[in-house]
Structures are given as structure tokens and as C-alpha cells.
Protein backbone atom coordinates (compact mmCIF):
# COMPACT_ATOMS: atom_id res chain seq x y z
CA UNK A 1 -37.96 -40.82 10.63
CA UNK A 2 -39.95 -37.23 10.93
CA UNK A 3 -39.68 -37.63 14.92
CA UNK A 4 -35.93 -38.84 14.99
CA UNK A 5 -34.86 -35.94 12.35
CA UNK A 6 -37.13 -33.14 14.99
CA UNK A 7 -35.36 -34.51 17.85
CA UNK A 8 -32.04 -33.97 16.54
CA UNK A 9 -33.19 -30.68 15.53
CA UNK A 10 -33.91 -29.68 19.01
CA UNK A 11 -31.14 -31.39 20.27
CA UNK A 12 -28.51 -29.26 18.41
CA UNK A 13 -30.78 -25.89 18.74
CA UNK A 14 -30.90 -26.65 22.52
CA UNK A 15 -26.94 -27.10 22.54
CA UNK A 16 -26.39 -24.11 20.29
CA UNK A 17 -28.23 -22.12 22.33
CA UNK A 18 -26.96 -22.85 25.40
CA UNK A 19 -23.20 -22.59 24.97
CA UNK A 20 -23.99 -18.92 23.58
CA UNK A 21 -25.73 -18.32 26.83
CA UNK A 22 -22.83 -19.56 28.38
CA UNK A 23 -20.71 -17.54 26.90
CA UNK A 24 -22.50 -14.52 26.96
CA UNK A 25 -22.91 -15.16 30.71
CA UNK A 26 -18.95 -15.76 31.24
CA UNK A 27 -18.31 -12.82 28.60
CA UNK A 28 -20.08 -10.48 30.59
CA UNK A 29 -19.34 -11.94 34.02
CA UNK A 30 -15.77 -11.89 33.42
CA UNK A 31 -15.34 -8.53 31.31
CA UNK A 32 -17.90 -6.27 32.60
CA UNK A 33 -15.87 -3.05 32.16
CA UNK A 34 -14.68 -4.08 29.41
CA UNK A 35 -17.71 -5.15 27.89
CA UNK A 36 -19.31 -1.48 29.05
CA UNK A 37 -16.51 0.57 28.04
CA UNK A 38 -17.26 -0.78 24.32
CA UNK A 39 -20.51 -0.75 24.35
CA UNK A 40 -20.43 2.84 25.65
CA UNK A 41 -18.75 4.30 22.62
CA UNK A 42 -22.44 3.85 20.70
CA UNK A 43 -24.81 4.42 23.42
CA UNK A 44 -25.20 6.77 26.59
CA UNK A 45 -25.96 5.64 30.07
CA UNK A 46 -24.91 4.80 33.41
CA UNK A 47 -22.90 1.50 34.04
CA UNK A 48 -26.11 0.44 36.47
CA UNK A 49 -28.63 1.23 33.72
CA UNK A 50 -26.21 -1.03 31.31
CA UNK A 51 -26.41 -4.14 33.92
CA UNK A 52 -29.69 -3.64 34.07
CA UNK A 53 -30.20 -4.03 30.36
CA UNK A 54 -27.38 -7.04 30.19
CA UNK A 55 -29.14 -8.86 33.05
CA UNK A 56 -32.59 -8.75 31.74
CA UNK A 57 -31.60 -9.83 27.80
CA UNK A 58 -29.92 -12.62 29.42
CA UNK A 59 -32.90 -13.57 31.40
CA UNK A 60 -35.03 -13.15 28.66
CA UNK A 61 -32.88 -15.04 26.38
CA UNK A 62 -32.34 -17.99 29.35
CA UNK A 63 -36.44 -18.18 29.39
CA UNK A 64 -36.73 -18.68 25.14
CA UNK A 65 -33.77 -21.10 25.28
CA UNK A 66 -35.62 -22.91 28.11
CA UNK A 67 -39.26 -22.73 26.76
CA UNK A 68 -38.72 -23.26 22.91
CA UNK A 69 -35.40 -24.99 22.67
CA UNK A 70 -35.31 -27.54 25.55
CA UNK A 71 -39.02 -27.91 26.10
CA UNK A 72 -39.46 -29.39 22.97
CA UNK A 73 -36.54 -31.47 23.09
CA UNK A 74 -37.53 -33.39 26.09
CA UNK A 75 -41.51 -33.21 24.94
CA UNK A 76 -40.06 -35.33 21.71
CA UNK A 77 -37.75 -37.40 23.65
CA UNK A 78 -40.96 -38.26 26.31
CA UNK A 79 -43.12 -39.26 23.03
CA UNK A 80 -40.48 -41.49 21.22
């Protein structure tokens, strides 16, 4: 029951996840001035410096998705 219940868990965490990559990805692809010209209004700095800052929290957030949301999913779904 404690495996099933886990598995579920990080079923749902690794679909959660995911679709707000997803859309943070097609957010930002498809909106970038948009997207720049808002968050401009709080913080200073060149459009490149803001890509560069977009691109790397979505690779960072792409790597914990991967490594603690999906990893364990298919760890549990190997063991059961």
C-alpha cells in the first residue's frame, strides 16, 4: 500500500511539474517581449542579461523536475 500510495505521489508531482515547465517554456517562448517588458518594470537590465537569467532557471528547474520528480517515479515503478 506504502509503495502504490509513493508512486502515485511521484506520478502526479512528475505531471505537475512538467506541464508548469511547459508552460513556462511556451510562456516565455511565445511572449518574450512581453514577458521582459513586465518583468522590467521591477528590475534593471538588458533584454540579453534577462534571457540569460530565463534560460538558466528553466534549465535548472528542467534538471530538479528530471532528477527528483521523474527519477523516483520510474525507480518505484522498476521496484514494484
Amino acid at each position: 500500500m506504502v509503495m502504490q500510495v509513493l508512486t502515485d505521489f511521484f506520478m502526479w508531482c512528475s505531471i505537475i511539474n512538467s506541464s508548469l515547465l511547459l508552460f513556462w517554456f511556451a510562456f516565455f517562448a511565445l511572449t518574450p517581449n512581453f514577458l521582459y517588458r513586465l518583468q522590467g518594470q521591477w528590475f534593471n537590465g538588458s533584454k540579453e542579461a534577462f534571457n540569460n537569467v530565463m534560460y538558466s532557471f528553466l534549465a535548472l528547474f528542467k534538471i530538479f523536475v528530471i532528477v527528483f520528480n521523474i527519477t523516483p517515479y520510474v525507480a518505484l515503478l522498476i521496484i514494484s
